[in-house]
C-alpha atoms as a PDB file:
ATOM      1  CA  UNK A   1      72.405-124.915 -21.162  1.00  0.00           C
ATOM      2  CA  UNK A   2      72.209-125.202 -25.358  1.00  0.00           C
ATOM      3  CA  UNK A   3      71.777-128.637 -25.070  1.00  0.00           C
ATOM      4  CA  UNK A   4      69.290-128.749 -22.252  1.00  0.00           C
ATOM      5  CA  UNK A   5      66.826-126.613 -24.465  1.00  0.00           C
ATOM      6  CA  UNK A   6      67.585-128.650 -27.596  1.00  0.00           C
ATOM      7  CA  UNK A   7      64.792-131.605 -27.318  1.00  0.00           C
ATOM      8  CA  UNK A   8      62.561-128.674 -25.620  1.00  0.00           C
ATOM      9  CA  UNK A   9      62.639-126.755 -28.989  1.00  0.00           C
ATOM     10  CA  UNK A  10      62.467-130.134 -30.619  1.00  0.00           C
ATOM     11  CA  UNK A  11      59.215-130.867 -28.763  1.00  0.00           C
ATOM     12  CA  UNK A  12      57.777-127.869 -29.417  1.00  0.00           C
ATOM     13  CA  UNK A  13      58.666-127.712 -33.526  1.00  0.00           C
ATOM     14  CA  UNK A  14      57.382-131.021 -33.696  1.00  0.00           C
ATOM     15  CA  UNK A  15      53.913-130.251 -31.905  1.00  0.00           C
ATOM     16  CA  UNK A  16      53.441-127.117 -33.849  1.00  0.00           C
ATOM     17  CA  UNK A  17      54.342-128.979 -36.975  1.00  0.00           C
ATOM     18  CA  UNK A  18      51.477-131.574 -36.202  1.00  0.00           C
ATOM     19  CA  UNK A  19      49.162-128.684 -35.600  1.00  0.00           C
ATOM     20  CA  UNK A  20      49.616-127.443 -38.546  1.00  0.00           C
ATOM     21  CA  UNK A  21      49.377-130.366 -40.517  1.00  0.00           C
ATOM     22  CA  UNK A  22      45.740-131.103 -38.175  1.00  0.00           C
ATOM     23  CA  UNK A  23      43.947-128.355 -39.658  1.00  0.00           C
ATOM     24  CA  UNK A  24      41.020-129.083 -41.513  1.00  0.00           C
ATOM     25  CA  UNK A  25      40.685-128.181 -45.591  1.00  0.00           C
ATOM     26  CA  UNK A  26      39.137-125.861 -46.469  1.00  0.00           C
ATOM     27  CA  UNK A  27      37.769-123.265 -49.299  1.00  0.00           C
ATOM     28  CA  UNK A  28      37.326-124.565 -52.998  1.00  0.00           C
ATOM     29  CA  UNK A  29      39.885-127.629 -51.847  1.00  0.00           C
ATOM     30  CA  UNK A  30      37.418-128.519 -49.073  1.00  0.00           C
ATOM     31  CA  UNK A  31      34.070-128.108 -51.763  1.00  0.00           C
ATOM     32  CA  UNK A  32      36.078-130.781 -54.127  1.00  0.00           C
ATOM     33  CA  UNK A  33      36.648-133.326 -51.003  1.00  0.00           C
ATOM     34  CA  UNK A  34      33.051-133.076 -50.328  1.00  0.00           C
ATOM     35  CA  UNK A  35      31.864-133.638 -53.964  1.00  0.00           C
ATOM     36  CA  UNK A  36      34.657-136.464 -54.525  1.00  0.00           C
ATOM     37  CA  UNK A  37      33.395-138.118 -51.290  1.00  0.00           C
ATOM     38  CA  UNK A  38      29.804-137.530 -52.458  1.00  0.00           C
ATOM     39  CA  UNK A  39      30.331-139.264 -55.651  1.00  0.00           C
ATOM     40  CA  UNK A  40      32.291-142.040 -53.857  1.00  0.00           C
ATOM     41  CA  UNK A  41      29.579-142.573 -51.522  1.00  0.00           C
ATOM     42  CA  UNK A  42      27.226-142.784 -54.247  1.00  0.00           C
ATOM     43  CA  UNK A  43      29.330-145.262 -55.669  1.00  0.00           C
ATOM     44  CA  UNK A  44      28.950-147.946 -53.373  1.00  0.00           C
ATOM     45  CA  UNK A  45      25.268-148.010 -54.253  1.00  0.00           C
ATOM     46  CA  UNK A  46      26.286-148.965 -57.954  1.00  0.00           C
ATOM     47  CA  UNK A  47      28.973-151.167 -57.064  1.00  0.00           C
ATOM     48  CA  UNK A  48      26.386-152.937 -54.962  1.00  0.00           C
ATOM     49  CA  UNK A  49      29.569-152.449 -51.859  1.00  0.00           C
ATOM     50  CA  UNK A  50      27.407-152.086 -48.731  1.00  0.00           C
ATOM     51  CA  UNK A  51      30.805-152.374 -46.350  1.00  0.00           C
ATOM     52  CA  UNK A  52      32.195-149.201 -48.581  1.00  0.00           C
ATOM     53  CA  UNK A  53      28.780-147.630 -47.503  1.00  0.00           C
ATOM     54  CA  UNK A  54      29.182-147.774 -43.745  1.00  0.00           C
ATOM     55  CA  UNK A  55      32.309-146.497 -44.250  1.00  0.00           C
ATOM     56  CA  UNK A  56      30.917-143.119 -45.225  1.00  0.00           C
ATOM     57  CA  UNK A  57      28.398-142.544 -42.368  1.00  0.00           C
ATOM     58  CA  UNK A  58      29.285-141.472 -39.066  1.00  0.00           C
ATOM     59  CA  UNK A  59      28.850-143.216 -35.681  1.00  0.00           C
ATOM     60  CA  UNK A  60      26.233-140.490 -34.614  1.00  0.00           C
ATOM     61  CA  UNK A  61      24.823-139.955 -38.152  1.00  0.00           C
ATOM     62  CA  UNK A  62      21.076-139.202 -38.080  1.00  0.00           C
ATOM     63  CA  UNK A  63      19.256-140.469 -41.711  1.00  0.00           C
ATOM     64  CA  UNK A  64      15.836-139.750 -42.479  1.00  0.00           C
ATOM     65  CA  UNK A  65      12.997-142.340 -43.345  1.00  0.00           C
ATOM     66  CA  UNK A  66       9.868-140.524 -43.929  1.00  0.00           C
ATOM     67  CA  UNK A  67       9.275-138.753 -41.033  1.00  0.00           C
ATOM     68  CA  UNK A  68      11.199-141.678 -38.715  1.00  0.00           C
ATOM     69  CA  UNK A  69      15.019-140.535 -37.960  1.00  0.00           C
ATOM     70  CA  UNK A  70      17.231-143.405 -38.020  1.00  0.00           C
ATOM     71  CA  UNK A  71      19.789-142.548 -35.081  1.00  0.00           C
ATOM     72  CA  UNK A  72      23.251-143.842 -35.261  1.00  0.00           C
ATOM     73  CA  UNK A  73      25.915-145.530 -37.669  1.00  0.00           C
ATOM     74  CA  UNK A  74      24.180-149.379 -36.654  1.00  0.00           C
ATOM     75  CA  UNK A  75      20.869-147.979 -37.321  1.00  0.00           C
ATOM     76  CA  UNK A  76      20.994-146.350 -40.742  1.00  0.00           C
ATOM     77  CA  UNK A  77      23.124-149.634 -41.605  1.00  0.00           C
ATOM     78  CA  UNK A  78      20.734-152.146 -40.731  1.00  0.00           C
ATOM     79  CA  UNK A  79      17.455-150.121 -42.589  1.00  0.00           C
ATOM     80  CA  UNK A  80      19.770-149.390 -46.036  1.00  0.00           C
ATOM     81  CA  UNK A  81      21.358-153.059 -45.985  1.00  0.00           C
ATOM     82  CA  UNK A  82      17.951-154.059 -47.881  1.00  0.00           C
ATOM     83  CA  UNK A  83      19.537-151.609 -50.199  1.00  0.00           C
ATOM     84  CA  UNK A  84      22.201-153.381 -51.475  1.00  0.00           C
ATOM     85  CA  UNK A  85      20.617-156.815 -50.892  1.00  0.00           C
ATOM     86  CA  UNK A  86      19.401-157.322 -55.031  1.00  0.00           C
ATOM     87  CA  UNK A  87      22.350-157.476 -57.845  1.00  0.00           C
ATOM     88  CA  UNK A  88      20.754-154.672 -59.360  1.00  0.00           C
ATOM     89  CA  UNK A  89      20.866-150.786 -57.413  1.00  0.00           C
ATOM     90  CA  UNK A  90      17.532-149.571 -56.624  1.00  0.00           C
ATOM     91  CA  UNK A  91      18.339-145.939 -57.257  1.00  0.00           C
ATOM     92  CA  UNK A  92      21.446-143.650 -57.826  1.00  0.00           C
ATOM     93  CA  UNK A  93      22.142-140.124 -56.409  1.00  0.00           C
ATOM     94  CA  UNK A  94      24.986-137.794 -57.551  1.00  0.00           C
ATOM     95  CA  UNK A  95      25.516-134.131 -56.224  1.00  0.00           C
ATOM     96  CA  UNK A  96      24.807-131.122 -58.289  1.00  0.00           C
ATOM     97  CA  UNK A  97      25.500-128.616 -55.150  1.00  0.00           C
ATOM     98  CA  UNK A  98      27.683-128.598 -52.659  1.00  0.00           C
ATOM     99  CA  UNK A  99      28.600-125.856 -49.848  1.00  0.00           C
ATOM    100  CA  UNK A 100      31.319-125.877 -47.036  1.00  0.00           C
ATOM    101  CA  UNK A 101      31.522-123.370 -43.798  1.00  0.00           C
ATOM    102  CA  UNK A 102      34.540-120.994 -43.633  1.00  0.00           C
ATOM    103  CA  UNK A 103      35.905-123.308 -40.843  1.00  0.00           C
ATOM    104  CA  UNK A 104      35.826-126.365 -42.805  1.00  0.00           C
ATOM    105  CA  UNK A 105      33.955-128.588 -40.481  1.00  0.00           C
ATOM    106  CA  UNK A 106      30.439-128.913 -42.169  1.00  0.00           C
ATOM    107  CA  UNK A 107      29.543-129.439 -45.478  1.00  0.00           C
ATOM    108  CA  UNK A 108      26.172-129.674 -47.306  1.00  0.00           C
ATOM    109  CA  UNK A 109      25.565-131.888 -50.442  1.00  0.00           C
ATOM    110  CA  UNK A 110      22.393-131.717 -52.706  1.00  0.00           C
ATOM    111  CA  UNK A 111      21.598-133.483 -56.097  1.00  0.00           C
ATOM    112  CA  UNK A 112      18.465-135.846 -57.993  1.00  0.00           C
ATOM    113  CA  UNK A 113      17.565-139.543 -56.881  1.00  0.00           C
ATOM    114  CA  UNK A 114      17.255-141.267 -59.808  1.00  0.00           C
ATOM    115  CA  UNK A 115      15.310-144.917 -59.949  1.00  0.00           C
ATOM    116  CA  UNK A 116      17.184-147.809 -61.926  1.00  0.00           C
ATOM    117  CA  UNK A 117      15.623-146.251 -65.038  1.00  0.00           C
ATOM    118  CA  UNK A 118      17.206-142.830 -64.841  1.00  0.00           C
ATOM    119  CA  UNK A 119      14.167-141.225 -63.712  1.00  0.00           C
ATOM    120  CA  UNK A 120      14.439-138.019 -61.151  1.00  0.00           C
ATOM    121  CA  UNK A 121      12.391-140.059 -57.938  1.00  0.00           C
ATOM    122  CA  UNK A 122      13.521-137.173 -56.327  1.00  0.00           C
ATOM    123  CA  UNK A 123      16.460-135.098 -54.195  1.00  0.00           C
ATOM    124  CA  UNK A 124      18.493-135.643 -51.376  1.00  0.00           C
ATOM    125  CA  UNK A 125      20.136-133.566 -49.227  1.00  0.00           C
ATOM    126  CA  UNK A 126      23.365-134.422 -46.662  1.00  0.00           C
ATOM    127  CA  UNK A 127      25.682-132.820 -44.150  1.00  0.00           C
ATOM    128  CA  UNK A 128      29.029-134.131 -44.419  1.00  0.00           C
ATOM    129  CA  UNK A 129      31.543-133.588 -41.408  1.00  0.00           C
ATOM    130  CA  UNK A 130      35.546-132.995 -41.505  1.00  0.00           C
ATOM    131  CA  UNK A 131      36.486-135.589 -38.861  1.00  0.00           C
ATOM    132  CA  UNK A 132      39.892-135.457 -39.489  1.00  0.00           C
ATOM    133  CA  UNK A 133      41.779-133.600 -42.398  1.00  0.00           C
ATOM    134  CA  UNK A 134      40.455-134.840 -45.630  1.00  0.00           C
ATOM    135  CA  UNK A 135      38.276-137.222 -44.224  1.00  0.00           C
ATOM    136  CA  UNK A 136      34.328-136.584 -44.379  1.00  0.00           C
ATOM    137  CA  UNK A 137      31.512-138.538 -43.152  1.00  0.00           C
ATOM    138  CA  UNK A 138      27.806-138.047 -43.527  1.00  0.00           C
ATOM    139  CA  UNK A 139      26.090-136.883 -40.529  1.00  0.00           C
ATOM    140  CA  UNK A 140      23.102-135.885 -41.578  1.00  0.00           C
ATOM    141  CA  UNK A 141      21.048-137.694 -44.798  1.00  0.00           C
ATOM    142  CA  UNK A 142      17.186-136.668 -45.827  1.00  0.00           C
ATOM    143  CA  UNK A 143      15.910-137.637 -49.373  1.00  0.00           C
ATOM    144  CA  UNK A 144      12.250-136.110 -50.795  1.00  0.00           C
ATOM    145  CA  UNK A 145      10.331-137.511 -53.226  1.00  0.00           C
ATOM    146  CA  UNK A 146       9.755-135.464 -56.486  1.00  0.00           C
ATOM    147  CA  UNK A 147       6.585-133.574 -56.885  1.00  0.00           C
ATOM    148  CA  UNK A 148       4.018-135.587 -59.270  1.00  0.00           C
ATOM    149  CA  UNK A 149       3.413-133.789 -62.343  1.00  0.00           C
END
């Protein structure tokens, strides 16, 4: 009867074992992901790496133009490709806040747009999802311009 049982229990370590290593990060480990990713994402834009970029955004990601919502990975790739078209970057962005829920699954990310001169253009603001343990993608992306002084 012992040995019946044995690859029952064996099943059973081995799927609680995978649950536990499934569970998103979170807490001040989950806040350093999101800023890391941030900064990686931003990155791309100075690297002038527009296939690193996609790789950041999810397939339902929803990015602001103005008042136009770009819906969907394709979309939001096709309008920033003229992004990355020039040698030079047209703008940087870095984060200066970052937040994640208790659960781990959403994150926000805020910081300056800065033009090619280093000149605050203005602020974005992006929800980052956990889609799998350690891995966040941007679901949500809205940039405003700074106020004219």
């Amino acid at each position: 009867m012992i040995t019946t049982l044995r690859p029952v229990v064996l099943l059973l370590l081995a799927a609680l074992c995978a649950c536990a290593a499934a569970r998103p990060v979170t807490g001040d480990a989950a806040r350093r992901q999101v800023e890391v990713t941030e900064r990686a994402f931003a990155k791309t834009m100075a690297d002038r790496d527009f296939a690193a970029f996609q790789r950041f955004v999810s397939q339902e990601a929803i990015f602001f133009s103005g008042d136009e919502a770009l819906r969907g990975k394709a979309a939001v790739a096709e309008r920033w490709s003229r992004f990355y078209k020039d040698a030079a970057a047209p703008f940087s962005w870095s984060p200066d806040h970052v937040e994640v829920l208790d659960s781990g699954a959403l994150a926000l990310s805020t910081g300056p747009v800065l033009d090619s001169g280093g000149q605050r253009i203005g602020r974005f603001a992006s929800i980052w999802r956990q889609e799998q343990p350690g891995v966040w993608r941007i679901v949500f992306d809205r940039g405003e311009s700074a106020p004219a002084r």
